[in-house]
Protein backbone atom coordinates (compact mmCIF):
# COMPACT_ATOMS: atom_id res chain seq x y z
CA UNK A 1 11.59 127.75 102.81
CA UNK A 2 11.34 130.71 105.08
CA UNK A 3 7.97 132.11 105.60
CA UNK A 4 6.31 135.59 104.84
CA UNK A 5 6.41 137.99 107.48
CA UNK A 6 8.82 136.22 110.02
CA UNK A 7 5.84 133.85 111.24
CA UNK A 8 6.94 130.92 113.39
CA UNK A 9 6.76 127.56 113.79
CA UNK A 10 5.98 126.41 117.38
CA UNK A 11 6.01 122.43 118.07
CA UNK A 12 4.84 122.85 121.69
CA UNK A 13 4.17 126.25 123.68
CA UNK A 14 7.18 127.14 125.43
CA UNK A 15 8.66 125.59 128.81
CA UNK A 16 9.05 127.92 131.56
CA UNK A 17 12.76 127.40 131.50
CA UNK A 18 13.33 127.69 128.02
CA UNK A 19 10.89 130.58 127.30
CA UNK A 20 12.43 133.52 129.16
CA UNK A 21 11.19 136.88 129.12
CA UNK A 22 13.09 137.57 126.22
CA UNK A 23 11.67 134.68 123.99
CA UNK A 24 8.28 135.31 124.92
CA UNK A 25 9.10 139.02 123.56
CA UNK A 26 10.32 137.33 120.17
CA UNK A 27 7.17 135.89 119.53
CA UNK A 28 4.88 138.77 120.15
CA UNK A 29 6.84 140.72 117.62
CA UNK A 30 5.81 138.10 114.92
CA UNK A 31 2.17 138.07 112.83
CA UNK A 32 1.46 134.37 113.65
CA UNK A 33 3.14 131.51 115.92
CA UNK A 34 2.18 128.08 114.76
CA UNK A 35 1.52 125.73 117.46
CA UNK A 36 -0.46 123.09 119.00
CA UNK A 37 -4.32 123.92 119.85
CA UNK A 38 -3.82 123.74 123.44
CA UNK A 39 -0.44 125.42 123.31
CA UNK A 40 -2.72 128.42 121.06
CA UNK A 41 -4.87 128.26 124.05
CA UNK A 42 -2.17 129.19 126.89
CA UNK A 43 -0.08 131.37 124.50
CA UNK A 44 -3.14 133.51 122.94
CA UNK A 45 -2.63 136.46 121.05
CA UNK A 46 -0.97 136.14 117.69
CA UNK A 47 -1.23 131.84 118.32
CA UNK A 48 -2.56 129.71 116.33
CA UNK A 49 -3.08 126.25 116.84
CA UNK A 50 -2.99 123.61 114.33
CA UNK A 51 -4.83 120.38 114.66
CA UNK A 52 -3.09 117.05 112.74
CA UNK A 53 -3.78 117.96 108.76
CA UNK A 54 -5.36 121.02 109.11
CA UNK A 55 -3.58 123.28 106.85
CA UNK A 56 -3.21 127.39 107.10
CA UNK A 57 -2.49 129.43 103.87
CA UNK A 58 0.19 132.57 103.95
CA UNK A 59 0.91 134.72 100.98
CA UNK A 60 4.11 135.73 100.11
CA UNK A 61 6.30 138.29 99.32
CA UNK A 62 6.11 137.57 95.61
CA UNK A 63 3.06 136.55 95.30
CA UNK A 64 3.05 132.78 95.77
CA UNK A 65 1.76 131.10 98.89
CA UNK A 66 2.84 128.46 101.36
CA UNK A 67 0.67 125.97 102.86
CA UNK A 68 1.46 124.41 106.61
CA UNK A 69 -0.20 121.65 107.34
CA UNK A 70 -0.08 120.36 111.06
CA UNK A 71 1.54 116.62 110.98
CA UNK A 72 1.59 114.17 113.58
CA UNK A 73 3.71 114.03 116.51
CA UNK A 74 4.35 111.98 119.35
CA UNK A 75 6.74 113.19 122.67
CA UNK A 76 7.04 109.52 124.13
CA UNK A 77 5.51 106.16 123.81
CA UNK A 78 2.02 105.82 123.11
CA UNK A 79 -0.30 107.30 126.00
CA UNK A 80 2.39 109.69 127.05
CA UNK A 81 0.48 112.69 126.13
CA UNK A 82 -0.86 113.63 129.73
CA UNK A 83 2.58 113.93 131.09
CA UNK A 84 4.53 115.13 128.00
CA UNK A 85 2.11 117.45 126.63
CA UNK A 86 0.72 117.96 123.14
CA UNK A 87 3.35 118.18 120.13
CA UNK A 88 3.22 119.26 116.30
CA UNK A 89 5.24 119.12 113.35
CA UNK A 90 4.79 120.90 110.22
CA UNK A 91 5.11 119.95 106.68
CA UNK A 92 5.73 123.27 104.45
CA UNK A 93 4.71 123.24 101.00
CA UNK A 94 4.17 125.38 98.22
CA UNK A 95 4.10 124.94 94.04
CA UNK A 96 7.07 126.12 93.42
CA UNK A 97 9.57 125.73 96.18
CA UNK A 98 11.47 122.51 97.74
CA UNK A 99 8.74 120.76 100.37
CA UNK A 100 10.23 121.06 104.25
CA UNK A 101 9.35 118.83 106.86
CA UNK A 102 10.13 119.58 110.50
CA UNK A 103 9.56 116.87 112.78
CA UNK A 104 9.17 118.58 116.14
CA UNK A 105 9.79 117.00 119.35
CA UNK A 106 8.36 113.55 117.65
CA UNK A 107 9.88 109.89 118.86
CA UNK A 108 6.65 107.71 116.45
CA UNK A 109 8.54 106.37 113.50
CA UNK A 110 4.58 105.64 112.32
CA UNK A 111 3.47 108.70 112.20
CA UNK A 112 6.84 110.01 110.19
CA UNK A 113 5.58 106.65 107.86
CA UNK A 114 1.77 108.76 107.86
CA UNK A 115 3.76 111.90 106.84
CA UNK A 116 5.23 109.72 104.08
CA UNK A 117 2.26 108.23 102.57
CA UNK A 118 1.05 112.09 101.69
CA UNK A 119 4.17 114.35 101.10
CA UNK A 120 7.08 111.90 99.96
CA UNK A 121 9.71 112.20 98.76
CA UNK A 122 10.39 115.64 100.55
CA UNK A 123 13.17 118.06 99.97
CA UNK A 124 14.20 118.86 103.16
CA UNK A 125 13.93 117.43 106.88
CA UNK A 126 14.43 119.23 109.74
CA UNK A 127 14.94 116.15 112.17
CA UNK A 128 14.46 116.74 115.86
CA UNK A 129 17.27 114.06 117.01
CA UNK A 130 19.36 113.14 120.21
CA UNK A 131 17.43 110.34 121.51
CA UNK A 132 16.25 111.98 124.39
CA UNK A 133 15.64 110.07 127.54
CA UNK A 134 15.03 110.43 131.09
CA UNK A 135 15.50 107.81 133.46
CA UNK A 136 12.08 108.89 136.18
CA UNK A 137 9.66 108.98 132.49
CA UNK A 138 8.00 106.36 130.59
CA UNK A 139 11.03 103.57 132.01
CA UNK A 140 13.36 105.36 130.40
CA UNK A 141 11.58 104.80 126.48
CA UNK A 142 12.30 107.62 123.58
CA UNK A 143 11.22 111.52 123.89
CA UNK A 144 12.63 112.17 120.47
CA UNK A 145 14.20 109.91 117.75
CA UNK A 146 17.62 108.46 117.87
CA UNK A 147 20.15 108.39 115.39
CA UNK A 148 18.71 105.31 113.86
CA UNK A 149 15.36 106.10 113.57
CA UNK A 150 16.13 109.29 112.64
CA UNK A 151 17.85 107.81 109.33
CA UNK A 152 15.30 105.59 109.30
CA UNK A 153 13.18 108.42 109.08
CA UNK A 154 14.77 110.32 106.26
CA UNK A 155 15.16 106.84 103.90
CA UNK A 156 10.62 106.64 104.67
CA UNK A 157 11.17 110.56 103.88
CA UNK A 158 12.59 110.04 100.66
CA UNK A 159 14.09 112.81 102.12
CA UNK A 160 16.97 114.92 99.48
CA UNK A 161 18.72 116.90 102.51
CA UNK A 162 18.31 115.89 106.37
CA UNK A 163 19.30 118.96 108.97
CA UNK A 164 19.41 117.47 112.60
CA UNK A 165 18.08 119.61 115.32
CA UNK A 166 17.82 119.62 119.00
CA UNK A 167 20.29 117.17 119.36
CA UNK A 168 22.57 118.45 121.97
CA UNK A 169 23.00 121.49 124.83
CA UNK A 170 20.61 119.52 127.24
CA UNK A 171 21.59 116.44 129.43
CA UNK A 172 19.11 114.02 128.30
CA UNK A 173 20.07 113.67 124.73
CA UNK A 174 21.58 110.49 124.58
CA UNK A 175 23.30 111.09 120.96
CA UNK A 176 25.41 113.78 119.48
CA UNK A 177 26.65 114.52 116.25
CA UNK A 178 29.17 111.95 116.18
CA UNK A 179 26.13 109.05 116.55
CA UNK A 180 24.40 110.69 113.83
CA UNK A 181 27.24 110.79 111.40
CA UNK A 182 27.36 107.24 111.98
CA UNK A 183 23.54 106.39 111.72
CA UNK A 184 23.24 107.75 108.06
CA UNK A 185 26.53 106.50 107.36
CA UNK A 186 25.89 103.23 107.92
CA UNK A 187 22.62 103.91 106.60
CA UNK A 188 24.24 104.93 103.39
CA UNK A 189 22.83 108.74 104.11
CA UNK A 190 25.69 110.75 105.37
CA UNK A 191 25.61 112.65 101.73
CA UNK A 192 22.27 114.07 103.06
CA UNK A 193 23.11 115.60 106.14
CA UNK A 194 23.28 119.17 106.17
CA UNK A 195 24.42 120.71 109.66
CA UNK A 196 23.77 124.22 109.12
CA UNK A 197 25.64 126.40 110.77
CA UNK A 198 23.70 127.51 113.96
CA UNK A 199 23.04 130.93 115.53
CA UNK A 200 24.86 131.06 118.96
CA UNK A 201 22.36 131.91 121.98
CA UNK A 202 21.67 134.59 123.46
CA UNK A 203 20.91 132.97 126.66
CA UNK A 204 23.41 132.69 129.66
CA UNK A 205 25.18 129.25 129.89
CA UNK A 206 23.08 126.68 131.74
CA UNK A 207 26.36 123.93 132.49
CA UNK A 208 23.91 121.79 134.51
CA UNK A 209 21.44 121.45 131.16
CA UNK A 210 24.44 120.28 128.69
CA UNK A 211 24.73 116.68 127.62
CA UNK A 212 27.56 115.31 129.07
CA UNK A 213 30.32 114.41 126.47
């Protein structure tokens, strides 16, 4: 479900080293970034932060509309949120098109069970995977969900088609594709993923920030 007038979807304001010049310059070209309150806060401008269930209303092109509603998300264990930051995910929906649920960077299987109890079964989820761990944070617990919990995840879901995202390019995912293949395949999934076929960046190569094969 693409939304009117190229808005975006922001799960945390952008890091420093992933937020160059030119990315910063991509957002200011769009009406509205959807983010978290404080990341509306350091952003400004066209930012606007969503709380967990507050909901914004856009109109499309046709005529329709598509409501966002903020959903919970949790970068870490619980408490971790003065060293990771804030995070949001976003539940699209709309009366006449297929639900979509993007998780953000979100490692709480309970709040994906929250998400569940109001929007399931959805069409699609954009799952933010790679069990992401670093070694010096929280003893080395879960930034993101693993492959797992991430078909875990889609089976609470009731989810029709699973896309995993942010699951590789950066040394501390844990888990590629291959580990997700086999997740929802032994999870009796693997007809739901959908890896859609990625845009290649525009940045320069970072060797030093790729998982490790």
């Amino acid at each position: 479900m693409p939304l009117p007038g190229d808005h975006k979807l922001v799960k945390a304001d952008p890091a420093p080293v992933t937020a160059a010049d030119l990315g910063r310059a991509l957002l200011a070209e769009v009406p509205v970034i959807f983010t978290t309150e404080s990341g509306a806060d350091r952003l400004g401008g066209n930012a606007r932060g969503l709380a967990f269930w507050q909901t914004a209303e856009l109109k499309r092109p046709d005529g329709g509309t598509v409501t966002i509603t903020g959903v919970p998300a949790r970068h870490g264990p619980v408490g971790c949120e003065p060293i990771s930051g804030d995070v949001v995910g976003f539940m699209l929906t709309s009366d006449d098109l297929p639900s979509v649920y993007v998780s953000g960077d979100n490692a709480a299987l309970e709040h994906v069970k929250e998400i569940a109890d109001r929007f399931a079964p959805v069409d699609t989820a954009i799952l933010f995977l790679g069990g992401a761990r670093m070694p010096f944070a929280f003893d080395g617990a879960l930034l993101t969900l693993d492959s797992a919990l991430g078909a875990e995840a889609a089976k609470t879901l009731g989810a029709r088609r699973v896309v995993p995202a942010h699951y590789d390019s950066w040394a501390h995912f844990q888990e590629g594709r291959a580990e997700i293949e086999a997740a929802f395949t032994g999870a009796g999934l693997a007809d739901r993923l959908d890896f859609t076929r990625r845009p290649q960046s525009n940045q320069p190569n970072q060797p030093n920030q790729r998982r490790p094969r």
